[in-house]
PDB file of N, CA and C in Angstrom:
ATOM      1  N   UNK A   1     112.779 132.204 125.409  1.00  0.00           N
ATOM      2  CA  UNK A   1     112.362 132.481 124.063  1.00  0.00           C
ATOM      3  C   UNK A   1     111.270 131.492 123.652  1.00  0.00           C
ATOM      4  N   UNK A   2     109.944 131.929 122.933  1.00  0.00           N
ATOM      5  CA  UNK A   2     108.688 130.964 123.659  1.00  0.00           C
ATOM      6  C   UNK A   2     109.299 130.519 121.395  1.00  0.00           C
ATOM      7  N   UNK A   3     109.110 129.474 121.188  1.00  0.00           N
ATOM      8  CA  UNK A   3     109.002 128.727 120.029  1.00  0.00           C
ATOM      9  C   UNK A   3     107.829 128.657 119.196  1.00  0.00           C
ATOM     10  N   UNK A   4     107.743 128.745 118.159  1.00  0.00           N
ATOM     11  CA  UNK A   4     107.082 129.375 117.191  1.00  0.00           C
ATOM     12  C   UNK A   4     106.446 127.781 116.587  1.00  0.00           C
ATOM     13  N   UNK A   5     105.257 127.198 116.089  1.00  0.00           N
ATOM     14  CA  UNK A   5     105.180 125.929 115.606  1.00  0.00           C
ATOM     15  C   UNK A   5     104.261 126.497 114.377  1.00  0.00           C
ATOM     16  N   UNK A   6     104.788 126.150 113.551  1.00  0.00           N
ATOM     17  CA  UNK A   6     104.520 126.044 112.223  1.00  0.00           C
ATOM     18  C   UNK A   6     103.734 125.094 111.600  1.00  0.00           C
ATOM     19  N   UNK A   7     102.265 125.467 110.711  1.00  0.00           N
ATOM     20  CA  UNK A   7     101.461 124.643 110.690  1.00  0.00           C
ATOM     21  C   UNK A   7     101.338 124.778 108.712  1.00  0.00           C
ATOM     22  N   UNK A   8     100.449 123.758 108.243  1.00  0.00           N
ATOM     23  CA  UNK A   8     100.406 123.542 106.848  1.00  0.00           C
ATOM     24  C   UNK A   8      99.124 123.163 107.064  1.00  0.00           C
ATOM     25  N   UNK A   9      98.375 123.302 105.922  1.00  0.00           N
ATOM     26  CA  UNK A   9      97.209 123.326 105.188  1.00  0.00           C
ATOM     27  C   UNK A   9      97.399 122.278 104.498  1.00  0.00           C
ATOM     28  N   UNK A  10      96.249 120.931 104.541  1.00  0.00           N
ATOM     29  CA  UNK A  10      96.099 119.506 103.305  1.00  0.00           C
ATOM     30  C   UNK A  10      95.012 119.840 103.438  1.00  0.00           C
ATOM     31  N   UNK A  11      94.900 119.194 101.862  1.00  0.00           N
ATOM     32  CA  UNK A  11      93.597 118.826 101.149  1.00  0.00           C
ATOM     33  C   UNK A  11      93.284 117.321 101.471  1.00  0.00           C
ATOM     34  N   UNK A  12      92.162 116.687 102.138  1.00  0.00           N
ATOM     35  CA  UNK A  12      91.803 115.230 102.347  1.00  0.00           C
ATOM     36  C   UNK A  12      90.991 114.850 101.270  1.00  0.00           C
ATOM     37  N   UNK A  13      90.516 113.223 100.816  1.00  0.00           N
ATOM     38  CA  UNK A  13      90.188 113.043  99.710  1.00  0.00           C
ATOM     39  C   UNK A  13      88.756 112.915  99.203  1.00  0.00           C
ATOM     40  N   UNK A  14      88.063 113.958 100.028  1.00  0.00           N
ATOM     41  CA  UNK A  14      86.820 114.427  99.999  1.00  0.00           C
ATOM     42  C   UNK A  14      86.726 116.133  99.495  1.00  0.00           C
ATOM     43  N   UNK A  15      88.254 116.276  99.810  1.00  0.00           N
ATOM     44  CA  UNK A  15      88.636 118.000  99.184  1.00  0.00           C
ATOM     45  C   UNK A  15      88.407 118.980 100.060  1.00  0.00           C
ATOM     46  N   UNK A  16      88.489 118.824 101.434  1.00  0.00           N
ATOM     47  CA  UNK A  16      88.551 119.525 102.709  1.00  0.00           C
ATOM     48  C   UNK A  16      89.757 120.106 103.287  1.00  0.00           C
ATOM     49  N   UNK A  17      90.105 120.742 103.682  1.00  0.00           N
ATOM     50  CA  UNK A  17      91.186 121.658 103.669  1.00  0.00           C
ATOM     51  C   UNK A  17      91.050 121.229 105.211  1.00  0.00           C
ATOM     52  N   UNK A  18      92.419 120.828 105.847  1.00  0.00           N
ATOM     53  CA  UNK A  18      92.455 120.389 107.262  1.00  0.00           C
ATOM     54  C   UNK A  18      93.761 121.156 108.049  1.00  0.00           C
ATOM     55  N   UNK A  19      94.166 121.716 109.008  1.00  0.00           N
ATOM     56  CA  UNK A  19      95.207 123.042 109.275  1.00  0.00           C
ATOM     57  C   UNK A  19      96.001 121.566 109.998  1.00  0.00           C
ATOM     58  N   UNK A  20      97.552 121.430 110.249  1.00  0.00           N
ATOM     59  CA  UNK A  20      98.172 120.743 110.965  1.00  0.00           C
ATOM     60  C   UNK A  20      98.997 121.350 111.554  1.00  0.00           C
ATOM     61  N   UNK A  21      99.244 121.358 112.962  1.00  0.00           N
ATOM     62  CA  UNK A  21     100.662 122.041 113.279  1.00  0.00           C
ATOM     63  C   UNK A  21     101.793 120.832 112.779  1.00  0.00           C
ATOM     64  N   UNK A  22     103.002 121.439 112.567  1.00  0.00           N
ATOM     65  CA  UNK A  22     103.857 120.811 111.932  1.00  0.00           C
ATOM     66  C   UNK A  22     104.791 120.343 113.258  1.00  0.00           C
ATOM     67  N   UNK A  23     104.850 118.990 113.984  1.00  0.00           N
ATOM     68  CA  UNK A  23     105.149 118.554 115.409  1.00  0.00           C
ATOM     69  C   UNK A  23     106.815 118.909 115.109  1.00  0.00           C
ATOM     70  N   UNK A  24     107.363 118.198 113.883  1.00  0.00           N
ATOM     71  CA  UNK A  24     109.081 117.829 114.150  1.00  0.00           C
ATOM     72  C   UNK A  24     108.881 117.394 112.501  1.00  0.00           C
ATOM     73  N   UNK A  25     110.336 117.182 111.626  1.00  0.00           N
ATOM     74  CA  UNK A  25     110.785 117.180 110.636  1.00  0.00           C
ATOM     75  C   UNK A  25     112.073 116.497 111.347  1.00  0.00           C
ATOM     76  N   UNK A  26     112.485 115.123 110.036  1.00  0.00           N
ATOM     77  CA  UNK A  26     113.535 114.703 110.683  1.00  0.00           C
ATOM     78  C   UNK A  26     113.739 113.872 109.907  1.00  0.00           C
ATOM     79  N   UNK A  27     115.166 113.395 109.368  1.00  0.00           N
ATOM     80  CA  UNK A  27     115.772 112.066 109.002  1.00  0.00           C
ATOM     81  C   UNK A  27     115.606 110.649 109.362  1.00  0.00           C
ATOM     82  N   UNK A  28     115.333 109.782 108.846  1.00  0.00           N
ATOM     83  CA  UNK A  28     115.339 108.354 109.497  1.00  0.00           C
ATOM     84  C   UNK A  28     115.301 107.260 108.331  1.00  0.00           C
ATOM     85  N   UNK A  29     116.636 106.738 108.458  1.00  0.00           N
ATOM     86  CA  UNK A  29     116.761 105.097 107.454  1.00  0.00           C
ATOM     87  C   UNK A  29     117.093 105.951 106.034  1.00  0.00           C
ATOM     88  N   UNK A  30     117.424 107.459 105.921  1.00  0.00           N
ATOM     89  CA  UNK A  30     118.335 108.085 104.732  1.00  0.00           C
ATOM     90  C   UNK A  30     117.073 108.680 104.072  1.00  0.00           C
ATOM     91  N   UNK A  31     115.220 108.658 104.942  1.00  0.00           N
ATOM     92  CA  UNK A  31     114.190 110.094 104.281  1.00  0.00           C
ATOM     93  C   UNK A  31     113.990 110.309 105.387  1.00  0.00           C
ATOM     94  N   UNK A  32     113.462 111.550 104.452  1.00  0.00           N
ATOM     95  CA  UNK A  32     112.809 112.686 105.816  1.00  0.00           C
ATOM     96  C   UNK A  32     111.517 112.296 106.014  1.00  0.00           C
ATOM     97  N   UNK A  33     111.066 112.851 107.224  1.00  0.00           N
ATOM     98  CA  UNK A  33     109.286 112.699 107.776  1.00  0.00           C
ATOM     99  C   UNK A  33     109.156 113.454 108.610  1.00  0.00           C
ATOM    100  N   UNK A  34     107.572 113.865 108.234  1.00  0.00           N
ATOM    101  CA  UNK A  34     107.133 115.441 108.789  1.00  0.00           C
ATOM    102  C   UNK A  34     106.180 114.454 109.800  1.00  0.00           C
ATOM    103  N   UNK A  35     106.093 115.094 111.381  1.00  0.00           N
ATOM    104  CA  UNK A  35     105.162 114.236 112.067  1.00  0.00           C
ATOM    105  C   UNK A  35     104.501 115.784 112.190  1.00  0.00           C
ATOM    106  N   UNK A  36     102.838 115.567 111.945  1.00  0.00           N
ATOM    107  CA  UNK A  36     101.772 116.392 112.150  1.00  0.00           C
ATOM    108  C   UNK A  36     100.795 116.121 113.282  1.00  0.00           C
ATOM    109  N   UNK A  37      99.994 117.141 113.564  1.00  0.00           N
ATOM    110  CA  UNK A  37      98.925 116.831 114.498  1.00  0.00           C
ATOM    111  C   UNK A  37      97.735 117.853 114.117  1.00  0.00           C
ATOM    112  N   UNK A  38      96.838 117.130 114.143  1.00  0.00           N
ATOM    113  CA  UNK A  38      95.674 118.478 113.354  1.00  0.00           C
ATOM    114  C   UNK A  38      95.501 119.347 114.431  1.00  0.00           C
ATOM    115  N   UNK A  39      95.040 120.393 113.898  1.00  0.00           N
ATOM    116  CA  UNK A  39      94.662 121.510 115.038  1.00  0.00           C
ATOM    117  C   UNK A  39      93.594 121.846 115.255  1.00  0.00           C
ATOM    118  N   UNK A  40      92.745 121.516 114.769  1.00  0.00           N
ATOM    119  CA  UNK A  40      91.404 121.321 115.299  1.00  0.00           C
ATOM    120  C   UNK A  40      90.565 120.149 115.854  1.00  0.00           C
ATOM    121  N   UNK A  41      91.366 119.212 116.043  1.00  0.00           N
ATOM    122  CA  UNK A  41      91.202 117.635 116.672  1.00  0.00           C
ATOM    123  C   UNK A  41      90.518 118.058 118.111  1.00  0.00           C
ATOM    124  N   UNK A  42      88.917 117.429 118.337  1.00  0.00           N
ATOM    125  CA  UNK A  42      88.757 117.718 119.629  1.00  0.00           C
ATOM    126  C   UNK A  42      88.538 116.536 120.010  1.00  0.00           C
ATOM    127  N   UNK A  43      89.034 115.499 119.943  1.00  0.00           N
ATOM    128  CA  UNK A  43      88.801 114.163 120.899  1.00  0.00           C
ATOM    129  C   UNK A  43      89.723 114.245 122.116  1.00  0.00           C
ATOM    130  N   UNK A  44      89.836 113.485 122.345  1.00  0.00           N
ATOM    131  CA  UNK A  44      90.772 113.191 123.780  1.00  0.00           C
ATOM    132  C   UNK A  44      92.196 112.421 123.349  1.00  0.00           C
ATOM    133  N   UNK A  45      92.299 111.504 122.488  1.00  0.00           N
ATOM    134  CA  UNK A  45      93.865 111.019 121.866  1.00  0.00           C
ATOM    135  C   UNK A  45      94.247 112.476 121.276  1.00  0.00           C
ATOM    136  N   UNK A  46      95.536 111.991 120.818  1.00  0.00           N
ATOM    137  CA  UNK A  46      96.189 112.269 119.982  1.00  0.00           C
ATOM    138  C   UNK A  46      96.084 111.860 118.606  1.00  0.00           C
ATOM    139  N   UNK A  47      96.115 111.884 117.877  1.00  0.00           N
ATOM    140  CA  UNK A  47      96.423 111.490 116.750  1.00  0.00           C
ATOM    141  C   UNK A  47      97.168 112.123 115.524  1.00  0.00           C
ATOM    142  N   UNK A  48      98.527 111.760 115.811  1.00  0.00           N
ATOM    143  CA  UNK A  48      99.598 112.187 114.718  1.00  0.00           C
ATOM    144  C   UNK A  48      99.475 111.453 113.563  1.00  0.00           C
ATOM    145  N   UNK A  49     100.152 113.076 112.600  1.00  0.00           N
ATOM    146  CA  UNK A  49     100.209 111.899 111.139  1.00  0.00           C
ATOM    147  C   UNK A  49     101.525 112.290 111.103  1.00  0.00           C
ATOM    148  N   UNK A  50     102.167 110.731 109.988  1.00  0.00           N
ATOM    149  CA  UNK A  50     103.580 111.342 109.289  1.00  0.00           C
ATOM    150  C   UNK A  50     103.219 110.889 108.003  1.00  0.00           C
ATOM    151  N   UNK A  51     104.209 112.013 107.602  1.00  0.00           N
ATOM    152  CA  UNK A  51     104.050 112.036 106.275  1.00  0.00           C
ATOM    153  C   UNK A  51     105.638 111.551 105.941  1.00  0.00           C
ATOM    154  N   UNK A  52     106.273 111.033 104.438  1.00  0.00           N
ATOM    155  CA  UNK A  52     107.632 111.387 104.188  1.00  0.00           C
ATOM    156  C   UNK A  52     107.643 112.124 102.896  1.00  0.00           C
ATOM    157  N   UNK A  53     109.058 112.409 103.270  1.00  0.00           N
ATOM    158  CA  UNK A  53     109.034 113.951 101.546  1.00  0.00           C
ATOM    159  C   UNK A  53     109.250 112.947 100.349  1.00  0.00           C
ATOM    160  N   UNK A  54     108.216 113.225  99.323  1.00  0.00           N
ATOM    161  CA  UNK A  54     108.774 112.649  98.432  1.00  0.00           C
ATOM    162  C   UNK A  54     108.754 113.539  97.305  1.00  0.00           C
ATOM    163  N   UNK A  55     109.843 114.803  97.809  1.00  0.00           N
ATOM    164  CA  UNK A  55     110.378 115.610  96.673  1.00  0.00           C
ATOM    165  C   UNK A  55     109.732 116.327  96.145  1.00  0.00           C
ATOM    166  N   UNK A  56     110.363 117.543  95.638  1.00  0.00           N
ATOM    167  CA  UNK A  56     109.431 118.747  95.158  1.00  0.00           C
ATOM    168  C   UNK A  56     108.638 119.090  96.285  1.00  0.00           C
ATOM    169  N   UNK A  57     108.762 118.987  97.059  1.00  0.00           N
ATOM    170  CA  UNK A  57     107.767 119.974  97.996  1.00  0.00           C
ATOM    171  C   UNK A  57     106.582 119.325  98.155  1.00  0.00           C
ATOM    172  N   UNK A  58     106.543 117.392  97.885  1.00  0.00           N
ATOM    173  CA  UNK A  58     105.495 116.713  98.434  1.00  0.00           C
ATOM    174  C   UNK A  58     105.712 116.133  99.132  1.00  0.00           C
ATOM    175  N   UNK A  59     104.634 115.611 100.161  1.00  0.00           N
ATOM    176  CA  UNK A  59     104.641 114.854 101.386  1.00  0.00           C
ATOM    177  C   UNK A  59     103.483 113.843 100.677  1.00  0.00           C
ATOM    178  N   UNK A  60     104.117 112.851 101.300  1.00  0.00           N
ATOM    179  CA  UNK A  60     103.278 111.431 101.106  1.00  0.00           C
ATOM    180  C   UNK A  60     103.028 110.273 102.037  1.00  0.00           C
ATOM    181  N   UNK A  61     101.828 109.658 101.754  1.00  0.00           N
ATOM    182  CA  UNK A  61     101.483 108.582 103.328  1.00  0.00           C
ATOM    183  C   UNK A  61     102.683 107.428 103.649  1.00  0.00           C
ATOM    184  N   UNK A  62     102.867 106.802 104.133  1.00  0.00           N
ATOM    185  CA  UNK A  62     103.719 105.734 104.469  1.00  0.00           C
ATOM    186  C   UNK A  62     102.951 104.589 104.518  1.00  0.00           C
ATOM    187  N   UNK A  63     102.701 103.473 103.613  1.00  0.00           N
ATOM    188  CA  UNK A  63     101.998 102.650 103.761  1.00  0.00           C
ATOM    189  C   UNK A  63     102.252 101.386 104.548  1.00  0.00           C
ATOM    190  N   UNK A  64     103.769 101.245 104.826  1.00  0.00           N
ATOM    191  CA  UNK A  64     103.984 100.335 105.539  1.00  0.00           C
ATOM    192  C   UNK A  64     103.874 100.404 106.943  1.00  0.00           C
ATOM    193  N   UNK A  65     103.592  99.772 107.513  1.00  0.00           N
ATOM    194  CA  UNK A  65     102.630  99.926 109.031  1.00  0.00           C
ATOM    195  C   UNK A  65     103.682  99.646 109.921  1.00  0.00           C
ATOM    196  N   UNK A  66     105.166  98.744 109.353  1.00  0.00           N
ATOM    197  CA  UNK A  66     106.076  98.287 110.463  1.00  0.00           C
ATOM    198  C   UNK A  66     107.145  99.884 110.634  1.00  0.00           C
ATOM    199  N   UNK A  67     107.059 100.496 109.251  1.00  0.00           N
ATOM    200  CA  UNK A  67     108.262 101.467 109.302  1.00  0.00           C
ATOM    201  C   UNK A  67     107.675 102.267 109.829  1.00  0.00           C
ATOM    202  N   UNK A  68     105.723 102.723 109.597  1.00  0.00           N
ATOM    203  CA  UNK A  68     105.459 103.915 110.510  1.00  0.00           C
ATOM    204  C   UNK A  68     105.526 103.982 111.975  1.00  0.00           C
ATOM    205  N   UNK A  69     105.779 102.568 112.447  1.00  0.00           N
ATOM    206  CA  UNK A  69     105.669 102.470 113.711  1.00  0.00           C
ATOM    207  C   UNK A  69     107.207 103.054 113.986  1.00  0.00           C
ATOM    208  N   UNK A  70     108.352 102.037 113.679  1.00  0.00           N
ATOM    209  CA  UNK A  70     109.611 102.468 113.823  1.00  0.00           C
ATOM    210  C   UNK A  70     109.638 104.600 113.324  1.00  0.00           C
ATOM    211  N   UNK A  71     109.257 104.881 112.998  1.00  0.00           N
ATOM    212  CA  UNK A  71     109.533 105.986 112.569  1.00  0.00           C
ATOM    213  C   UNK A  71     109.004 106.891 113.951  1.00  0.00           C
ATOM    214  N   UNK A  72     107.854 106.615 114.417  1.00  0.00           N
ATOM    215  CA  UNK A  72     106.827 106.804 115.401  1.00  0.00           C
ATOM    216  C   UNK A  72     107.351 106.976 116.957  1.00  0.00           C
ATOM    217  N   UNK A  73     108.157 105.698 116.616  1.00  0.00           N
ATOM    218  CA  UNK A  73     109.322 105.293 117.776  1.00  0.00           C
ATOM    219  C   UNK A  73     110.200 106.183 117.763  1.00  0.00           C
ATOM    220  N   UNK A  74     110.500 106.740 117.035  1.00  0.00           N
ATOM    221  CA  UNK A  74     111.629 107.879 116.790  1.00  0.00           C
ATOM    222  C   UNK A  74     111.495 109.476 116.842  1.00  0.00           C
ATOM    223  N   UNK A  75     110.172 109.291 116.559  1.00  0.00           N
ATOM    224  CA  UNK A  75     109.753 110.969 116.832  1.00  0.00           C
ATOM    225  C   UNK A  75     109.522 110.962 118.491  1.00  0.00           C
ATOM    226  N   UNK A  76     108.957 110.007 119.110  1.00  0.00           N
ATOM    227  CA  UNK A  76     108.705 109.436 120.683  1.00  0.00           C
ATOM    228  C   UNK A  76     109.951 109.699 121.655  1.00  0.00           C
ATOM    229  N   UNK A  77     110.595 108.926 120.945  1.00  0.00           N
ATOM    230  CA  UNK A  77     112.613 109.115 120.855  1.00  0.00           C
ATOM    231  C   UNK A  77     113.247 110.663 121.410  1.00  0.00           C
ATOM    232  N   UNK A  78     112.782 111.079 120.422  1.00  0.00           N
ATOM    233  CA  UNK A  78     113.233 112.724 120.441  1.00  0.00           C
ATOM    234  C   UNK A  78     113.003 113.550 120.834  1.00  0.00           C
ATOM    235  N   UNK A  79     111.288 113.052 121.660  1.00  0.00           N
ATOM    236  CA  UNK A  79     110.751 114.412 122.392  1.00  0.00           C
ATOM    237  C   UNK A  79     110.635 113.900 123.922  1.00  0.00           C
ATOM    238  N   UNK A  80     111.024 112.449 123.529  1.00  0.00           N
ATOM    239  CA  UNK A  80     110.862 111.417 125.335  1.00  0.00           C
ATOM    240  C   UNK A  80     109.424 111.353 125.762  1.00  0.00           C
ATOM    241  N   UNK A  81     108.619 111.109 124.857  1.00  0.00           N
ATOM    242  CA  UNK A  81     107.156 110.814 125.058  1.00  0.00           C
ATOM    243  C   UNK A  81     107.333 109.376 125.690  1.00  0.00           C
ATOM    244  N   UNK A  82     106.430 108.846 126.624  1.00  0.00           N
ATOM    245  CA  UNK A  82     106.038 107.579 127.384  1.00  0.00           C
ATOM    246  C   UNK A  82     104.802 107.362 126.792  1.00  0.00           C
ATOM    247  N   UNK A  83     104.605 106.296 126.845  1.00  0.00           N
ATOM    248  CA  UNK A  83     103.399 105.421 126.568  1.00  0.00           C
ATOM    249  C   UNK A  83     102.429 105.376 127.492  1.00  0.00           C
TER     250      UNK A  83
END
């Protein structure tokens, strides 16, 4: 059964509309966090974003750099990504 990935539409703060597939949704330390990946990214990394819910149906940046990592670690965690 091939899995379906579900993507969302942001606005960036120039007012550009950017498509993300939506990687994983998940609990960690008692919030949730959406890990994204744009879909039109043509470099050679990766580059994921997470977001966490902050209610009503918003997602918001994580400014602390130690928890995005731990959080990072955890989405890594779950899908058994290597470094």
């Amino acid at each position: 059964m091939e899995e379906t990935i579900k993507s969302i539409i942001l606005i960036d703060e120039n007012e550009n509309e950017i498509e993300f597939d939506i990687m994983d949704e998940f609990e960690f330390e008692g919030e949730k966090y959406t890990v994204l990946l744009p879909v039109d990214d043509d470099s050679d990394d990766l580059e994921f974003v997470i977001l966490r819910d902050a209610g009503d149906g918003a997602l918001a940046g994580i400014d602390d750099g130690d928890l995005l990592d731990r959080v990072f670690a955890r989405y890594k965690k779950r899908h058994e990504f290597e470094d």
